[in-house]
N, C-alpha and C. Protein backbone atom coordinates (compact mmCIF):
# COMPACT_ATOMS: atom_id res chain seq x y z
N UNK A 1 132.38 115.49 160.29
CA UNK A 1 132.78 114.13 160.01
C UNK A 1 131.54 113.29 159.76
N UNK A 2 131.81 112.43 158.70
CA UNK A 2 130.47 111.81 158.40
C UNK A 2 130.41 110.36 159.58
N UNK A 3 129.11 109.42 159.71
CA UNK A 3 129.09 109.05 160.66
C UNK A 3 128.83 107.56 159.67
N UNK A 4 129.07 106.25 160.06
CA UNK A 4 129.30 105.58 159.56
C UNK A 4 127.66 104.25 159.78
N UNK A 5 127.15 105.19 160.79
CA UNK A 5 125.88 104.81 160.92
C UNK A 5 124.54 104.66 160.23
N UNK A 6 124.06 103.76 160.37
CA UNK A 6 122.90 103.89 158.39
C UNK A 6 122.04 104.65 159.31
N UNK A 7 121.49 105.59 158.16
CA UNK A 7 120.28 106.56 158.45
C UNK A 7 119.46 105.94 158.03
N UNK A 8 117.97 105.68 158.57
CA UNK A 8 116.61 105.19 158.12
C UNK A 8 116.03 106.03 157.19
N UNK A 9 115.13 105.07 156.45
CA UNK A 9 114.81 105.56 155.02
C UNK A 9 113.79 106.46 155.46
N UNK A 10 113.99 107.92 154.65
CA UNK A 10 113.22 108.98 154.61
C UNK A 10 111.40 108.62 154.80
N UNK A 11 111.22 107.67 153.77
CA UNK A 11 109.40 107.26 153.47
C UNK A 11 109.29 106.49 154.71
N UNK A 12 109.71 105.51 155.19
CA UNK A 12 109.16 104.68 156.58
C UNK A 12 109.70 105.06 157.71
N UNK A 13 111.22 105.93 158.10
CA UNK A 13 111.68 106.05 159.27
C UNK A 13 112.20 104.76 159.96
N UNK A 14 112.65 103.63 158.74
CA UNK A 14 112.92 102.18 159.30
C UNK A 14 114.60 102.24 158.46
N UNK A 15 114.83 101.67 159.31
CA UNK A 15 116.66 100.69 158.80
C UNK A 15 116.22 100.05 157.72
N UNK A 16 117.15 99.99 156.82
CA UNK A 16 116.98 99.23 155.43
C UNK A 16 118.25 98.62 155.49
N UNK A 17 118.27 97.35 155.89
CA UNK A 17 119.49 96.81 155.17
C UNK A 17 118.57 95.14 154.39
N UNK A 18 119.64 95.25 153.75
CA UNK A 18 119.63 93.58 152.69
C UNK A 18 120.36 92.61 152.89
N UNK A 19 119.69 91.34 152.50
CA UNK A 19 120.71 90.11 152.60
C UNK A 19 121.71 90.16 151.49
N UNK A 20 122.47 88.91 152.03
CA UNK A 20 123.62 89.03 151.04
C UNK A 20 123.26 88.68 149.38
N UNK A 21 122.06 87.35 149.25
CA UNK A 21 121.25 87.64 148.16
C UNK A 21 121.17 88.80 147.47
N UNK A 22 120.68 89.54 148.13
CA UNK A 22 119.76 91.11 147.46
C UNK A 22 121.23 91.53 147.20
N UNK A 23 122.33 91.67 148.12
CA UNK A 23 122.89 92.63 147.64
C UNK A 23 123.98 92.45 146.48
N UNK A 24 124.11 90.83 146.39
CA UNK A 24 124.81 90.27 145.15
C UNK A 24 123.65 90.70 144.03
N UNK A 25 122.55 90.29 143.98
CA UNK A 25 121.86 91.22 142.87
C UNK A 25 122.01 92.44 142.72
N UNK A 26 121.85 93.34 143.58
CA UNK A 26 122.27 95.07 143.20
C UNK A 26 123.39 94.99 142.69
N UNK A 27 124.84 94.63 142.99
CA UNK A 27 125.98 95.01 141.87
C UNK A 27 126.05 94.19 141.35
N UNK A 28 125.54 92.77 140.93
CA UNK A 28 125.57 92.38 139.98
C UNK A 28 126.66 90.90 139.89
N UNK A 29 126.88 90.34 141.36
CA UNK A 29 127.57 89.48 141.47
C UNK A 29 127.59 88.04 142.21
N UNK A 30 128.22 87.65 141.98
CA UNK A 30 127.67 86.26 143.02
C UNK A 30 127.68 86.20 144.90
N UNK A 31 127.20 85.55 145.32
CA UNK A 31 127.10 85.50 146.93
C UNK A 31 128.31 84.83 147.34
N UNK A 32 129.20 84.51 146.66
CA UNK A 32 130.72 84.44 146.66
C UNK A 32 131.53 85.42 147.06
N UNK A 33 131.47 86.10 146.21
CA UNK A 33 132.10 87.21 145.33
C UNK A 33 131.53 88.28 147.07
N UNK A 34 130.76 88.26 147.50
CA UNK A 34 130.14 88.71 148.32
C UNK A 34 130.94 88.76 149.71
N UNK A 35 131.06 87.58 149.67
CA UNK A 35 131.62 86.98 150.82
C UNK A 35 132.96 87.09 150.70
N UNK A 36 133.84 87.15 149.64
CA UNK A 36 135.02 87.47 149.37
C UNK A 36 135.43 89.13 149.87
N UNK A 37 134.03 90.20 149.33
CA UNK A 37 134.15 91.30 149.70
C UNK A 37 134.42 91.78 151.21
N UNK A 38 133.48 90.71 152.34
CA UNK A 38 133.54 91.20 153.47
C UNK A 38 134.41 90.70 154.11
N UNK A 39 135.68 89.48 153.44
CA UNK A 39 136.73 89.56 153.98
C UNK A 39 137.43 91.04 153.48
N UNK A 40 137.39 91.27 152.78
CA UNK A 40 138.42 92.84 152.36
C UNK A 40 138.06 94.30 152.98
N UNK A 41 137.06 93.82 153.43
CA UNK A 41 136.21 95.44 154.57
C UNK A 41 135.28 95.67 154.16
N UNK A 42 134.06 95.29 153.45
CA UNK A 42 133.02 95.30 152.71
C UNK A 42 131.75 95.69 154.33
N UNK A 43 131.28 96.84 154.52
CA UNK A 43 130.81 96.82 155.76
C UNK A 43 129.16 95.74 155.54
N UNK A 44 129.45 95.69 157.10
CA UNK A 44 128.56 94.36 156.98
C UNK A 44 127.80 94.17 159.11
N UNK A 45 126.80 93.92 158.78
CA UNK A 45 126.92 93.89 160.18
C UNK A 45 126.13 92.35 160.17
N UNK A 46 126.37 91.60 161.02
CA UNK A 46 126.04 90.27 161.47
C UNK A 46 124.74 90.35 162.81
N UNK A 47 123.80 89.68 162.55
CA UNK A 47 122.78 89.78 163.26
C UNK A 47 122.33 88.11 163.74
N UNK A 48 123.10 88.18 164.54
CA UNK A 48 122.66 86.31 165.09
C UNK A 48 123.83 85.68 163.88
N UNK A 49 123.38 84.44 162.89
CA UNK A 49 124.07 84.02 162.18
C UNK A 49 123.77 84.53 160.68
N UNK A 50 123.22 85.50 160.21
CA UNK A 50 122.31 86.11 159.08
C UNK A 50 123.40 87.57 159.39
N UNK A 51 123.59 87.83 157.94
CA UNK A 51 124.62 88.91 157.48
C UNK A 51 123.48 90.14 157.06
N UNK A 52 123.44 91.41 156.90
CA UNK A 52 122.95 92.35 156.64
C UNK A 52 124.06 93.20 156.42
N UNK A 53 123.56 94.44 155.47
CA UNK A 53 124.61 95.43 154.59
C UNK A 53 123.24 96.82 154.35
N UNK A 54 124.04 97.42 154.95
CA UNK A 54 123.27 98.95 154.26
C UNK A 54 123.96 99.35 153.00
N UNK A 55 123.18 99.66 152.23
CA UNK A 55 123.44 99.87 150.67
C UNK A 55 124.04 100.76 150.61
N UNK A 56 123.80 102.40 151.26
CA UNK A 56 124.71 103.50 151.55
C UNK A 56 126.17 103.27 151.65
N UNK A 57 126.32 102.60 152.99
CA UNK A 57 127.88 102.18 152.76
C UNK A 57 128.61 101.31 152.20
N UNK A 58 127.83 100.20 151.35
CA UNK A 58 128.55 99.43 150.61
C UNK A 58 129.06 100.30 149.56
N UNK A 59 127.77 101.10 148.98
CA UNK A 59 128.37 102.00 147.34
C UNK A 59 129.32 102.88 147.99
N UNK A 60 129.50 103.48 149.07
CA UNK A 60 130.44 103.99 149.34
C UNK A 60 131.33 103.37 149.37
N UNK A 61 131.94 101.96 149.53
CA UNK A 61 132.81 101.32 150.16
C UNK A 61 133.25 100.52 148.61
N UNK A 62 132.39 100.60 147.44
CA UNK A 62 133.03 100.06 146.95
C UNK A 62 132.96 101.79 145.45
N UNK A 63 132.70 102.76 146.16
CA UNK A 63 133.06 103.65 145.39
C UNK A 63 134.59 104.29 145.52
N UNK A 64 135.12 104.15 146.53
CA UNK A 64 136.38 104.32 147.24
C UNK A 64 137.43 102.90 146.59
N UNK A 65 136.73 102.14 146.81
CA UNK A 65 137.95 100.90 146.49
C UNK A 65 137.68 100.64 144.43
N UNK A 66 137.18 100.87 144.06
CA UNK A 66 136.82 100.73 142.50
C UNK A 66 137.32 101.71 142.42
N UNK A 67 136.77 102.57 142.61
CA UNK A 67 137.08 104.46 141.84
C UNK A 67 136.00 104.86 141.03
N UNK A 68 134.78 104.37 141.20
CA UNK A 68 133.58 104.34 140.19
C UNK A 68 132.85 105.89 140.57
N UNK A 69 132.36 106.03 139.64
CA UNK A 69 131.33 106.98 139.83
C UNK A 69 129.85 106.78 140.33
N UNK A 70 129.43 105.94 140.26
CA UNK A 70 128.45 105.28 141.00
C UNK A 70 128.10 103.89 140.52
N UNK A 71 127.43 102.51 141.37
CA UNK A 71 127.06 101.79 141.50
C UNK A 71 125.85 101.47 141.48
């Protein structure tokens, strides 16, 4: 069973996640549109009042709900 936990990046051995900024730039959408996602299950983890997203499970999360082949 896969684990839903972000694995740290191979080159530093550090957590990589992004703001909601960065990650409306990677697919290509607004920080709306963003925020719309993590009402619908868009994984997301909240750190104080500042949102963070591992990129792993978003493309997963929106490779499952699109049907895309990759993101």
């Amino acid at each position: 069973m896969k684990s839903n936990i972000a694995q740290p990046e191979e080159s530093t051995g550090c957590f990589k996640f992004d703001s909601k900024p960065d990650m409306a730039e990677m697919i290509g959408v607004s920080e709306r549109s963003i925020s719309n996602y993590m009402k619908l299950g868009m994984p997301h983890v909240r750190i104080g009042r500042s949102v963070r997203f591992d990129r792993v499970l978003v493309r997963e999360w929106l490779n499952r709900r699109c049907g895309k082949g990759g993101v």
